[in-house]
Protein backbone atom coordinates (compact mmCIF):
# COMPACT_ATOMS: atom_id res chain seq x y z
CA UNK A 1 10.36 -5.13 -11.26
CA UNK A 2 8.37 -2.00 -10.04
CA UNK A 3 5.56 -1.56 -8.95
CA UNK A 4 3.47 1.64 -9.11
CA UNK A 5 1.13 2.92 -6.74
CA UNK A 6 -1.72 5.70 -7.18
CA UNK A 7 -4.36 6.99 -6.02
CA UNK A 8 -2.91 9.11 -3.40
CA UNK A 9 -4.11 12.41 -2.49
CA UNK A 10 -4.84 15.62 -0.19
CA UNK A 11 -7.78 15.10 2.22
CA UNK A 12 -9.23 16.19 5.53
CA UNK A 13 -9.12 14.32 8.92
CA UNK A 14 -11.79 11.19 8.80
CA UNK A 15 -12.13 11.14 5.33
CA UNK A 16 -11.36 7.97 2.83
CA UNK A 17 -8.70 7.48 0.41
CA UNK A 18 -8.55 3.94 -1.78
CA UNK A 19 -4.81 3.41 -3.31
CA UNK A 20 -4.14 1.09 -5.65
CA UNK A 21 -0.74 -0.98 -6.62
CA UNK A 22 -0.52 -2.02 -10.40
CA UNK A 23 2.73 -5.08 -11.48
CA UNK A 24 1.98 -3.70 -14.70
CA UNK A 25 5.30 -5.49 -15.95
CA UNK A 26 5.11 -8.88 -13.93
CA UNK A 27 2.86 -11.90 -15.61
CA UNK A 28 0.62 -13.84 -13.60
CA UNK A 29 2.24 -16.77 -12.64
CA UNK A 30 4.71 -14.59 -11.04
CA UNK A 31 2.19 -11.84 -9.28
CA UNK A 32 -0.21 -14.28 -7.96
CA UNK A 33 2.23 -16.65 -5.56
CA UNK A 34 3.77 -13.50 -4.07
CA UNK A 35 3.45 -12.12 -0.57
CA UNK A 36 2.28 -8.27 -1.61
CA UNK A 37 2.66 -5.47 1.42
CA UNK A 38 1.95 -1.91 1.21
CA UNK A 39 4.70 1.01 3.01
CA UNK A 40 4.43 4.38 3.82
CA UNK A 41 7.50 6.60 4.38
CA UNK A 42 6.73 10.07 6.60
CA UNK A 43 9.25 12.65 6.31
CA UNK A 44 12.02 12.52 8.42
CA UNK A 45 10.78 8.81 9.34
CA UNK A 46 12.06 5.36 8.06
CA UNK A 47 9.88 3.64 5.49
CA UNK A 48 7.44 1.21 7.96
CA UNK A 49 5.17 -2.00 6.26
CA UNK A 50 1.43 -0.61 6.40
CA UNK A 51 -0.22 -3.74 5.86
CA UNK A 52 0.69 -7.35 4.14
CA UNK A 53 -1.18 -9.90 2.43
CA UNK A 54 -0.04 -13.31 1.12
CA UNK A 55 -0.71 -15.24 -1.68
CA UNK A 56 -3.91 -16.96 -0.04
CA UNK A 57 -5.15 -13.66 0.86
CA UNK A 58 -3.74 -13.45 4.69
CA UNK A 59 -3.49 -10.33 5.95
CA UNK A 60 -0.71 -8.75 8.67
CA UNK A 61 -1.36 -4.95 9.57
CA UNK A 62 0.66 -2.75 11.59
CA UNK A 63 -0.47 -1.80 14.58
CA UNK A 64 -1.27 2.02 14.45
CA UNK A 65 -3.84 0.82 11.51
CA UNK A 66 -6.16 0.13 14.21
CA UNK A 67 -8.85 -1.48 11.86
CA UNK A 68 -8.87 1.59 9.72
CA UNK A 69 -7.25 -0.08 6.56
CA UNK A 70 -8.24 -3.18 4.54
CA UNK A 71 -5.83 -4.71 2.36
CA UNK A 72 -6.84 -6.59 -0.77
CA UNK A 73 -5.41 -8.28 -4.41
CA UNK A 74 -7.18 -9.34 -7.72
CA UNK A 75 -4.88 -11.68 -9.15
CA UNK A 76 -6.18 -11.44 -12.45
CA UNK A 77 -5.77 -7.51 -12.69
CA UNK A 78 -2.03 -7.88 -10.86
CA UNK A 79 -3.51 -5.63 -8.45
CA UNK A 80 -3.21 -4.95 -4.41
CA UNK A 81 -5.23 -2.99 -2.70
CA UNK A 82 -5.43 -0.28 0.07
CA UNK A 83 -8.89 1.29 1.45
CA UNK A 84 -8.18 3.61 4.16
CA UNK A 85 -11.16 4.83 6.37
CA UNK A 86 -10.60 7.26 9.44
CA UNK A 87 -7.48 8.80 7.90
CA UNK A 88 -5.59 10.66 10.58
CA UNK A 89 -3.14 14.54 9.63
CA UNK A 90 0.01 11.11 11.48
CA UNK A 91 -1.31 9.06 7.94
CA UNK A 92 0.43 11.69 5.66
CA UNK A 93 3.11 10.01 3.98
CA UNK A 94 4.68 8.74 0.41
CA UNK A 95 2.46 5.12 0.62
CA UNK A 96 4.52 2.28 -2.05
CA UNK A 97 3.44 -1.03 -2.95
CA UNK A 98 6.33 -3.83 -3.01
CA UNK A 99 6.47 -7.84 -2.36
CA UNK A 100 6.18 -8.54 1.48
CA UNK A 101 8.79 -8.76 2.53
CA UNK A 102 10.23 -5.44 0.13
CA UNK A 103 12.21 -6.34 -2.44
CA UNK A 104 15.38 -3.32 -2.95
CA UNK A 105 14.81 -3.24 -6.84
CA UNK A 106 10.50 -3.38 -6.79
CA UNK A 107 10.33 0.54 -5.23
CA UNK A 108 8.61 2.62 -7.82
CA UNK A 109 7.58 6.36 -7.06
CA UNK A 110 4.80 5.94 -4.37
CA UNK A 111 1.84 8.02 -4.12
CA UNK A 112 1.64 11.40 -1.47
CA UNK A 113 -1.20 10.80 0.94
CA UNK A 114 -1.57 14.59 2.90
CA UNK A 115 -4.50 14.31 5.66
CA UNK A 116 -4.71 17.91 7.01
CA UNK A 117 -7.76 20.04 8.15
């Protein structure tokens, strides 16, 4: 099932970005128990989990978030969450959504997030 991720763009160092993760094709019952995470994937880096957040709304970040990001879900919309504050030029990456942990057949296309002055 994929899962597709926008709201990415091309911003300046401090600034804001909210991205947004859409299970367009899963149903309810089946979004809402899951364990959701968002990823980023630099280039010429291995893809690393951003920030997680269970089914009870738990949340896991890494540790070069820093307080920065704030991960979230609406259930009813099948939606998770990302509001990044304090974006850094080292946050530029391809950002995914994807169950937590991934799942291999759940990557969609991402969404470019370029933080450069």
């Amino acid at each position: 099932v994929q899962l597709q991720a926008s709201g990415g763009g091309l911003l300046r160092p401090g600034g804001s970005l909210k991205l947004t993760c859409t299970a367009s094709r899963m149903i309810f019952s089946v979004f809402a128990p899951k364990n959701m995470g968002w990823y980023r994937q630099a280039p010429g880096k291995e893809r690393e989990l951003v920030a997680g957040i269970t089914s009870g709304s738990s949340v896991n970040y890494a540790d070069f978030v820093s307080g920065r990001f704030t991960i979230s879900r609406d259930n009813s919309r099948k939606r998770v969450y990302l509001q990044m504050n304090s974006l850094k030029p080292e946050d530029t990456a391809v950002y995914y959504c994807n169950t937590w942990p991934p799942t291999d057949n759940s990557w969609g296309q991402g969404t470019q997030v370029t933080v450069s002055s």
